[in-house]
PDB file of N, CA and C in Angstrom:
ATOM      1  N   UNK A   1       8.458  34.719  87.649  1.00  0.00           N
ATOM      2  CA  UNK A   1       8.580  34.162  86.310  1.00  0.00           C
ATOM      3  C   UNK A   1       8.465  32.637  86.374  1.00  0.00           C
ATOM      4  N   UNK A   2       7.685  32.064  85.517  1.00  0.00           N
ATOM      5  CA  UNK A   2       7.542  30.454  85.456  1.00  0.00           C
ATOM      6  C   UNK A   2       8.945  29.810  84.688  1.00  0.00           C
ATOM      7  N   UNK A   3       9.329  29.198  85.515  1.00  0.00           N
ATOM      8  CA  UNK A   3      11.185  28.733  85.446  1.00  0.00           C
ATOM      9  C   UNK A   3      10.082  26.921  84.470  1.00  0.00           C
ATOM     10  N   UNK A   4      10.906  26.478  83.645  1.00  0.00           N
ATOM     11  CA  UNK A   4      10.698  25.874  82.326  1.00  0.00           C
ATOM     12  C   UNK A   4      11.198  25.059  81.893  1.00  0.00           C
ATOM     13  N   UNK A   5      11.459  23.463  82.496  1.00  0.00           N
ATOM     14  CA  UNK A   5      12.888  22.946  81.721  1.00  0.00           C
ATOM     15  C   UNK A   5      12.059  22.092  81.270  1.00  0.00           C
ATOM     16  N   UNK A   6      12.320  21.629  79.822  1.00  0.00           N
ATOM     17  CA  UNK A   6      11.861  20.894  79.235  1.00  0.00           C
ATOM     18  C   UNK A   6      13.026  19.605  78.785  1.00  0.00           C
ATOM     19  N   UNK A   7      12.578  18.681  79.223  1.00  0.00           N
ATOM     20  CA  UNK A   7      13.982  17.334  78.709  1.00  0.00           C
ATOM     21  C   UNK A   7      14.456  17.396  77.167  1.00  0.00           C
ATOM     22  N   UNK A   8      15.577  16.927  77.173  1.00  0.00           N
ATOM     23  CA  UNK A   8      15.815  16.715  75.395  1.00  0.00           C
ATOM     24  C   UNK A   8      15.578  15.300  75.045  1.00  0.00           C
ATOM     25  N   UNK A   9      15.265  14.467  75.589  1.00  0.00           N
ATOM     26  CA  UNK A   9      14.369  13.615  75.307  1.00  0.00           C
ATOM     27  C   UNK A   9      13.976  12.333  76.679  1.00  0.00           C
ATOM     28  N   UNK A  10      13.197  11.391  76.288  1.00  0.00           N
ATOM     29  CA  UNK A  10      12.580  10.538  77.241  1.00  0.00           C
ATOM     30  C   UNK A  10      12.374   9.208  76.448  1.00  0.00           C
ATOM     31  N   UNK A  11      12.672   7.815  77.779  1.00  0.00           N
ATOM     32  CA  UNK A  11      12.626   6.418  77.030  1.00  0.00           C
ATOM     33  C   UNK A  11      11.540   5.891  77.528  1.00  0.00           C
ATOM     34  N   UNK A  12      10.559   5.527  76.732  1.00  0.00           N
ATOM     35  CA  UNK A  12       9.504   4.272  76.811  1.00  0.00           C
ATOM     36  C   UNK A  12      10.465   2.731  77.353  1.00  0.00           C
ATOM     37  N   UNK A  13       9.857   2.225  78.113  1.00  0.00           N
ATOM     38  CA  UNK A  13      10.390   0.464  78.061  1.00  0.00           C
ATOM     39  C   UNK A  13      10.553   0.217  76.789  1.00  0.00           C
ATOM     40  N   UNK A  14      11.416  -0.917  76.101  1.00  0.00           N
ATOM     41  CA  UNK A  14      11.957  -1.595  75.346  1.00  0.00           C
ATOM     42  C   UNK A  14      12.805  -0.637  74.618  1.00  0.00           C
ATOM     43  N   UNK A  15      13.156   0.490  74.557  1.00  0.00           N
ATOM     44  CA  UNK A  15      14.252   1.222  74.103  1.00  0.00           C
ATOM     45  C   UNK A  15      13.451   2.240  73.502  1.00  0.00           C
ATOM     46  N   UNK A  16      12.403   2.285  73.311  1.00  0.00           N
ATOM     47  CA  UNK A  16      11.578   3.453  72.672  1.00  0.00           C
ATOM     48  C   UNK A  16      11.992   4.793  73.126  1.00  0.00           C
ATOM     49  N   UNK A  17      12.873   5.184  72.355  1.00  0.00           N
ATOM     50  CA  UNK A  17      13.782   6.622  72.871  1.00  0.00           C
ATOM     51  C   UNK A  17      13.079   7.950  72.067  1.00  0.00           C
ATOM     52  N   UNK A  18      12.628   8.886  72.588  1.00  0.00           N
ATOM     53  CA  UNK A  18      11.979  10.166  71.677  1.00  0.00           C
ATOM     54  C   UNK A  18      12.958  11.638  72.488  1.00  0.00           C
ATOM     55  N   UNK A  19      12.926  12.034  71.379  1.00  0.00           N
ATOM     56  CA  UNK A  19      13.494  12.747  71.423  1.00  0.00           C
ATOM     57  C   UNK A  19      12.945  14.339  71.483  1.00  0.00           C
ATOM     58  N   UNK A  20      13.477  15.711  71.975  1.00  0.00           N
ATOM     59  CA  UNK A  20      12.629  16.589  72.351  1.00  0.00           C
ATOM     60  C   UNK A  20      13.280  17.783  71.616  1.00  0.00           C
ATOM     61  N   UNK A  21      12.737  18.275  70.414  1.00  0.00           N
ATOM     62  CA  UNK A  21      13.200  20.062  70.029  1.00  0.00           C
ATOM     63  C   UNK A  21      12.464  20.859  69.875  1.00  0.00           C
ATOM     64  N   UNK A  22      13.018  21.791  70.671  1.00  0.00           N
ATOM     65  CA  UNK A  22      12.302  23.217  70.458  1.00  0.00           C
ATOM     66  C   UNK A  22      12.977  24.005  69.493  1.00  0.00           C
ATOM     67  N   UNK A  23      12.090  24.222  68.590  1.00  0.00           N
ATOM     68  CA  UNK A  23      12.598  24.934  67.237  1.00  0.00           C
ATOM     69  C   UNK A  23      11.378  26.500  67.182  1.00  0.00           C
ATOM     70  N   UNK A  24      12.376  27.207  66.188  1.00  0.00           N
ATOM     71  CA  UNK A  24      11.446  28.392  65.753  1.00  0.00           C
ATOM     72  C   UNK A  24      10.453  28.277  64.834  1.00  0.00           C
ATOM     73  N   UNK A  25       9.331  28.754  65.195  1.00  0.00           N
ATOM     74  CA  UNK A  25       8.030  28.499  64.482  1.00  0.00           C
ATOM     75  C   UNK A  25       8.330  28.899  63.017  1.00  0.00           C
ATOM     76  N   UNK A  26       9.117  29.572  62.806  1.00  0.00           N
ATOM     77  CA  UNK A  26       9.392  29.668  61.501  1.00  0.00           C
ATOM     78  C   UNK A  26      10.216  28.598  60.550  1.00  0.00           C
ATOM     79  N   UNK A  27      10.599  27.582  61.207  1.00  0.00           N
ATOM     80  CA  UNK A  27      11.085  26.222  60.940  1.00  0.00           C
ATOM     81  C   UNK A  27      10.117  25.464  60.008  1.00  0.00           C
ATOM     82  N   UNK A  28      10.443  25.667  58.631  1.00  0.00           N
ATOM     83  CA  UNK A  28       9.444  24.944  57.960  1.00  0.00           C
ATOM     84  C   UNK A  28       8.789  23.699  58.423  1.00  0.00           C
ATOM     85  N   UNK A  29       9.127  22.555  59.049  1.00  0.00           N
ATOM     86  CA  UNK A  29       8.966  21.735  60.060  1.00  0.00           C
ATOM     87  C   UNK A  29       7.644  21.923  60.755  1.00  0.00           C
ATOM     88  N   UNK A  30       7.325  22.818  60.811  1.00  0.00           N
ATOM     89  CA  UNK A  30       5.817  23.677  61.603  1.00  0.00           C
ATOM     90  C   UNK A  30       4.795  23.739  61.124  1.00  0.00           C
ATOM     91  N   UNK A  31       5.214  23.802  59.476  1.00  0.00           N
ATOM     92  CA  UNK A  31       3.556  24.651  58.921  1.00  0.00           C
ATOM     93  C   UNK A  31       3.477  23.405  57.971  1.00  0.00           C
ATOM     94  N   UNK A  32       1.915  23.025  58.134  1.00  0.00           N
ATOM     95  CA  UNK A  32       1.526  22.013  57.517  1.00  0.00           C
ATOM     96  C   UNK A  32       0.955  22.335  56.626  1.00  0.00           C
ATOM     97  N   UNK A  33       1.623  21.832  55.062  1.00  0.00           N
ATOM     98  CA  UNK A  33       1.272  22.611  53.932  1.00  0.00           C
ATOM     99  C   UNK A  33      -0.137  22.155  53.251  1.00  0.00           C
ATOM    100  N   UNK A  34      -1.144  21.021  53.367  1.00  0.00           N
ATOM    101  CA  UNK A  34      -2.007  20.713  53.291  1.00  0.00           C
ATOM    102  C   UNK A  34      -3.111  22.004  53.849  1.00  0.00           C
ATOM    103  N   UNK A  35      -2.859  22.221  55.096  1.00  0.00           N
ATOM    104  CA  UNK A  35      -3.656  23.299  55.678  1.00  0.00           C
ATOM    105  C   UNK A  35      -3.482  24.381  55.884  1.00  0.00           C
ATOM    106  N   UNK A  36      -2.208  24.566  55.660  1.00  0.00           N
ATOM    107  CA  UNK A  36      -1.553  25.946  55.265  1.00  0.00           C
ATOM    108  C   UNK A  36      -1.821  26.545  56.361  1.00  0.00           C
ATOM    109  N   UNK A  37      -1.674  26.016  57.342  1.00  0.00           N
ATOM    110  CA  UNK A  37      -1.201  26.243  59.224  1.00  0.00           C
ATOM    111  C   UNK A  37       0.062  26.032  60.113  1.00  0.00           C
ATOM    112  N   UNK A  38       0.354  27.389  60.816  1.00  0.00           N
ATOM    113  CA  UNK A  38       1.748  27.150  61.123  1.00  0.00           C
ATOM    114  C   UNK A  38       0.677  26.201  62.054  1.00  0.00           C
ATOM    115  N   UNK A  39       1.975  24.830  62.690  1.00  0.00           N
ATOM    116  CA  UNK A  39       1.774  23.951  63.773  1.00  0.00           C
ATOM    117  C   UNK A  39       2.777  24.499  64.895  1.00  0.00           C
ATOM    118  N   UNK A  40       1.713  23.841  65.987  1.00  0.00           N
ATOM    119  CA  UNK A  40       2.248  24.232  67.598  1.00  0.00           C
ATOM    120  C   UNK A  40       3.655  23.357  67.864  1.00  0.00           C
ATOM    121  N   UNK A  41       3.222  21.859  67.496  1.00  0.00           N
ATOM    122  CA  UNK A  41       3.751  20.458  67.697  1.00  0.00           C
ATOM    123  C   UNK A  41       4.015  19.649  66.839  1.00  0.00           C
ATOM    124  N   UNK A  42       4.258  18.914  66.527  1.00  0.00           N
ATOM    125  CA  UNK A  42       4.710  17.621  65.700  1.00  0.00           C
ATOM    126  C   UNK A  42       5.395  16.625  66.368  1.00  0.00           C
ATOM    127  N   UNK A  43       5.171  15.354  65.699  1.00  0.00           N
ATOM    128  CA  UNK A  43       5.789  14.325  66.443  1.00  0.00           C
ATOM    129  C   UNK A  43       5.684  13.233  65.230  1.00  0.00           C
ATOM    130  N   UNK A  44       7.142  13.070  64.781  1.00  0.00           N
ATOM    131  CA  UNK A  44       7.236  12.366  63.739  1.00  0.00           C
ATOM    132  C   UNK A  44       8.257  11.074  64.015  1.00  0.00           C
ATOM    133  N   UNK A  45       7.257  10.119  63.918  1.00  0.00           N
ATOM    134  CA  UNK A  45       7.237   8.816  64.505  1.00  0.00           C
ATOM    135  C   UNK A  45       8.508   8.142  63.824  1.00  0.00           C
ATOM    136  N   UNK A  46       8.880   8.479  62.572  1.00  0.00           N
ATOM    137  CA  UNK A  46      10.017   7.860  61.937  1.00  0.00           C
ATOM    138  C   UNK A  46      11.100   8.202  62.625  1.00  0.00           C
ATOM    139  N   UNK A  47      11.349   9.803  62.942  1.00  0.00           N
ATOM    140  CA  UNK A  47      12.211   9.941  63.591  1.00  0.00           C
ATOM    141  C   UNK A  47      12.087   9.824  65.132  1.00  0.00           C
ATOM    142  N   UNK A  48      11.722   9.279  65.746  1.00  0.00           N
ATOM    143  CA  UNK A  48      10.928   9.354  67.226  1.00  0.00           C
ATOM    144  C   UNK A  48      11.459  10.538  67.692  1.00  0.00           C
ATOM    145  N   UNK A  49      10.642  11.940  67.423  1.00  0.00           N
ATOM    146  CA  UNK A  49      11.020  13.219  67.249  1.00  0.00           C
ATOM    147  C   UNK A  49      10.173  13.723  67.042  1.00  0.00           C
ATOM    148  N   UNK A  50       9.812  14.576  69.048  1.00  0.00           N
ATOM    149  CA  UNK A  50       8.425  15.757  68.936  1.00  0.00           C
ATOM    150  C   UNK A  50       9.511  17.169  68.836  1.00  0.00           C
ATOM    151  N   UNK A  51       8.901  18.089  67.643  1.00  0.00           N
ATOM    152  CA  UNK A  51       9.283  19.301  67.187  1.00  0.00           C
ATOM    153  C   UNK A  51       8.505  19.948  67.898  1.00  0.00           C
ATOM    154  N   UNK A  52       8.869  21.156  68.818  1.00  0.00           N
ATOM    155  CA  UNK A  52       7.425  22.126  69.983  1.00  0.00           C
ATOM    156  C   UNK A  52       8.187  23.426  69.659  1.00  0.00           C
ATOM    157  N   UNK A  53       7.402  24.232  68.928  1.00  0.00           N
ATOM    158  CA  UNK A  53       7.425  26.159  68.491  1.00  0.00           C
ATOM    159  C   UNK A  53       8.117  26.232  70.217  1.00  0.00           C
ATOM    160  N   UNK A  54       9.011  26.706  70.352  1.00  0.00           N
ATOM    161  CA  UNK A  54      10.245  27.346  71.346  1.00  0.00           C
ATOM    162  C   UNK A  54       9.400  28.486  71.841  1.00  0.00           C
ATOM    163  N   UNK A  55       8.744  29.311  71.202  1.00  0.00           N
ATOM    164  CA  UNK A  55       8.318  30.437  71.405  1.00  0.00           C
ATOM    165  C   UNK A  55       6.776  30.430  72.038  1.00  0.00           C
ATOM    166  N   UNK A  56       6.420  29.566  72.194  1.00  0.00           N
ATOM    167  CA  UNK A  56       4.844  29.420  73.049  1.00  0.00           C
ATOM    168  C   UNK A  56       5.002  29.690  74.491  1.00  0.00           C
ATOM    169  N   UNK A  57       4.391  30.779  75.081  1.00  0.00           N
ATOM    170  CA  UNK A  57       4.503  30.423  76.035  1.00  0.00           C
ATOM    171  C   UNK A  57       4.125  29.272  77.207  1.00  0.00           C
ATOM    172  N   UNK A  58       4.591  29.356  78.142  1.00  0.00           N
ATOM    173  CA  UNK A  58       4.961  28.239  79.127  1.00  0.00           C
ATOM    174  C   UNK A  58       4.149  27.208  79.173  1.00  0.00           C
ATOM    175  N   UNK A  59       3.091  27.724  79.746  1.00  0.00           N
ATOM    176  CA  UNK A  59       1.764  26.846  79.769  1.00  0.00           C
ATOM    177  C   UNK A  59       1.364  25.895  78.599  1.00  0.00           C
ATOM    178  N   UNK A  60       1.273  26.745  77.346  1.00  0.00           N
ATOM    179  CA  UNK A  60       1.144  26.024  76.145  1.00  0.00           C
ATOM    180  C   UNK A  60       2.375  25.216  76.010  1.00  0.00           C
ATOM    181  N   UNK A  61       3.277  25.400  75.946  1.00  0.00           N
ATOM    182  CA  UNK A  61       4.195  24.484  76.096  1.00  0.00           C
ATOM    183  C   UNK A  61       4.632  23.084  76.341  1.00  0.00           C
ATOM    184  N   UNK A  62       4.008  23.195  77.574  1.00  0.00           N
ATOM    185  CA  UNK A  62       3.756  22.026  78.337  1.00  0.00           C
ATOM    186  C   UNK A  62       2.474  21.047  77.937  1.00  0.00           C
ATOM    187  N   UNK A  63       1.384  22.426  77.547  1.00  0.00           N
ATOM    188  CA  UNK A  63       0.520  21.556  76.833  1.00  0.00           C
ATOM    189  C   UNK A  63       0.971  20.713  76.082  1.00  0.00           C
ATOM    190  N   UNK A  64       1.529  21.510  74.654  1.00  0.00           N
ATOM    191  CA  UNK A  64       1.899  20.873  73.993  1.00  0.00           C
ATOM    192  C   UNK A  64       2.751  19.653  73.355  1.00  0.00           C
ATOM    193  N   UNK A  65       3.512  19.656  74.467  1.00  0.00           N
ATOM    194  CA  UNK A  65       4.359  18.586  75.129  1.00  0.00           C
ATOM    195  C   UNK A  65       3.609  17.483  74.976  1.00  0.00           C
ATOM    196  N   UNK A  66       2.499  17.637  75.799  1.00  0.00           N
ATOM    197  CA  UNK A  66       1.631  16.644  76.677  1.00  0.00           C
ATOM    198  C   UNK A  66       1.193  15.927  75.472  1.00  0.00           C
ATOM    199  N   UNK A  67       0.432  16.699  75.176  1.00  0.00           N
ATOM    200  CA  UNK A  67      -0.156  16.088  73.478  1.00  0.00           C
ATOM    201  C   UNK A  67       0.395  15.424  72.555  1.00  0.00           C
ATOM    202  N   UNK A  68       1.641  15.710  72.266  1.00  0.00           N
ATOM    203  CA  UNK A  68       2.648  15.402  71.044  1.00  0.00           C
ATOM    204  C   UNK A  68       3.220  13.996  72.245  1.00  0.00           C
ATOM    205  N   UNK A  69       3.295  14.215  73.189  1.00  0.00           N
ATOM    206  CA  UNK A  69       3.642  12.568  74.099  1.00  0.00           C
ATOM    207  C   UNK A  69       2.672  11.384  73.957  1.00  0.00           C
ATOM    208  N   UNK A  70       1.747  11.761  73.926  1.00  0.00           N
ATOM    209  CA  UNK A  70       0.488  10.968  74.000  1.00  0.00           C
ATOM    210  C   UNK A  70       0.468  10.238  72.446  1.00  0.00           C
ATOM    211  N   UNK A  71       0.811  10.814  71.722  1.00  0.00           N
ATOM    212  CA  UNK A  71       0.701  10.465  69.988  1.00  0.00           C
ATOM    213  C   UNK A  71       2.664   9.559  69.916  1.00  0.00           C
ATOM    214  N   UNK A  72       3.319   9.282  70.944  1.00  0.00           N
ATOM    215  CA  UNK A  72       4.599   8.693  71.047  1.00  0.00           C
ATOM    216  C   UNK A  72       3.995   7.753  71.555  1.00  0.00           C
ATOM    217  N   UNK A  73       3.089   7.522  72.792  1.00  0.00           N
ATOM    218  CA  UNK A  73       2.691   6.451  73.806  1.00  0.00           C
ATOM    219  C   UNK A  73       1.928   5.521  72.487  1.00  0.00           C
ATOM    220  N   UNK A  74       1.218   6.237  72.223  1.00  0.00           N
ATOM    221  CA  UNK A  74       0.378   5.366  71.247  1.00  0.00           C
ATOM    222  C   UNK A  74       0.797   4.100  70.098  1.00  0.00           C
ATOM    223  N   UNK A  75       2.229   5.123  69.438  1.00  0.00           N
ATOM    224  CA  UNK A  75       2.803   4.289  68.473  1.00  0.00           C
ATOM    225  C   UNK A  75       3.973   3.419  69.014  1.00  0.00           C
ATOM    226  N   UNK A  76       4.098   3.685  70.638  1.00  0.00           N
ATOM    227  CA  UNK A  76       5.215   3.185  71.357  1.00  0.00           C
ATOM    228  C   UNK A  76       4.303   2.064  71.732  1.00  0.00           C
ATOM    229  N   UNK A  77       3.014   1.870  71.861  1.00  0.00           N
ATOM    230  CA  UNK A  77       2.189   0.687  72.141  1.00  0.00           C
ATOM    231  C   UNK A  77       1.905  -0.012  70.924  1.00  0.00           C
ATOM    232  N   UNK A  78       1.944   0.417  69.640  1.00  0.00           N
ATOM    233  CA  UNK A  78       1.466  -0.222  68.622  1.00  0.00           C
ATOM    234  C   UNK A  78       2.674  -1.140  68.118  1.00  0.00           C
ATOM    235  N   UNK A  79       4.267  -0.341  68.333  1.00  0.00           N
ATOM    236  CA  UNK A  79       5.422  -1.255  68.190  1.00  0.00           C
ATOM    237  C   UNK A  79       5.789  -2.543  69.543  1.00  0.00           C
ATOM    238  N   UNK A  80       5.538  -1.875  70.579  1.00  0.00           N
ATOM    239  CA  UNK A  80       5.559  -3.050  71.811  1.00  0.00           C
ATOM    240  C   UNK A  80       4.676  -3.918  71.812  1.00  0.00           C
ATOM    241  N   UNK A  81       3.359  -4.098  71.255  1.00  0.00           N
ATOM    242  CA  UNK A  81       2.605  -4.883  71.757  1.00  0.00           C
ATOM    243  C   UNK A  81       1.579  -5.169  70.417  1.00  0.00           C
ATOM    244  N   UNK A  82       1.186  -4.888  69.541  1.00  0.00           N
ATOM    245  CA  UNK A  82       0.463  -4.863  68.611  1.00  0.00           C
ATOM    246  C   UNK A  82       1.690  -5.378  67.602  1.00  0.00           C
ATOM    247  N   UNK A  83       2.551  -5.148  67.465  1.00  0.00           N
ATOM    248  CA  UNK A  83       3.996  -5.822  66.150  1.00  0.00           C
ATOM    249  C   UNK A  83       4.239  -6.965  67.069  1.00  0.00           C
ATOM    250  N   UNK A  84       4.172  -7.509  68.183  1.00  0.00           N
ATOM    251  CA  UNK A  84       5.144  -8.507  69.219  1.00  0.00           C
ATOM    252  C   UNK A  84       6.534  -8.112  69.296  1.00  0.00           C
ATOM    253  N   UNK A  85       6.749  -7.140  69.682  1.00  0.00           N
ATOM    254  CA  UNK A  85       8.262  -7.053  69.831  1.00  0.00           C
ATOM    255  C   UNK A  85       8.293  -6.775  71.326  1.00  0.00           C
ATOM    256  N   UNK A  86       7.358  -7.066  72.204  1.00  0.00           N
ATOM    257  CA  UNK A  86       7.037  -7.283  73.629  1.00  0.00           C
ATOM    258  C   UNK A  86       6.379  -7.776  74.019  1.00  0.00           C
ATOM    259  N   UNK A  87       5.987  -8.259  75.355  1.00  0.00           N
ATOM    260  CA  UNK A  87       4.953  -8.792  75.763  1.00  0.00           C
ATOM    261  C   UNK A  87       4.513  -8.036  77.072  1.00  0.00           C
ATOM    262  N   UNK A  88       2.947  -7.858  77.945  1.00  0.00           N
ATOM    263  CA  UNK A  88       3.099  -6.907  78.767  1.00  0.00           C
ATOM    264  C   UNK A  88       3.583  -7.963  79.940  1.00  0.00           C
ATOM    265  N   UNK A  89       3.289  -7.699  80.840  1.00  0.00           N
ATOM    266  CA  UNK A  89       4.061  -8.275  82.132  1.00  0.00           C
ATOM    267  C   UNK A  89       3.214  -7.805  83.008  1.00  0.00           C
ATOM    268  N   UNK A  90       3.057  -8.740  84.058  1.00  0.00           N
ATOM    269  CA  UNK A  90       1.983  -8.363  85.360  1.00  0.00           C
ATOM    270  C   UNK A  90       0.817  -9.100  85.191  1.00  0.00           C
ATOM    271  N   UNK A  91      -0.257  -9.321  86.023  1.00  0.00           N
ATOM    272  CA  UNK A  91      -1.393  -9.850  85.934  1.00  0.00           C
ATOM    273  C   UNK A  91      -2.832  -9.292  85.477  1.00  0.00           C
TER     274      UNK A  91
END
């Protein structure tokens, strides 16, 4: 059996803290009513808070993880470095 731990959440430098739930796809939270599609993922930047369907299996999971992180990195670069509320460091 593929053993599964997923964090309850993870910090970017400068305090950029996100946070990690696995909820039931039936969690209104899921289905995006524009397209009238349950969603795998979400990642809602106000709350720095990726929502991932509990019930996917493993693999997707992790996918999905991956994906919904990548859309945190992004807006975690647009507040660090694009607003100035950092500067990068190194040469």
């Amino acid at each position: 059996m593929d053993q599964l731990r997923i964090p309850h959440r993870f910090t970017l430098p400068f305090g950029f803290t996100v946070k990690i739930k696995l909820i039931s796809p039936k969690n209104p939270i899921l289905y995006d009513t524009e397209t009238k599609e349950q969603l795998d993922g979400l990642w809602l930047v106000d709350e720095r808070t990726i929502y991932i369907n509990k019930e996917l299996p493993p693999r997707k999971l992790r996918y999905i993880l991956l994906h919904e992180s990548m859309h945190c990195v992004a807006d975690w670069q647009h507040d660090a470095f694009i607003m100035n509320k950092a500067k990068p460091t190194g040469g």
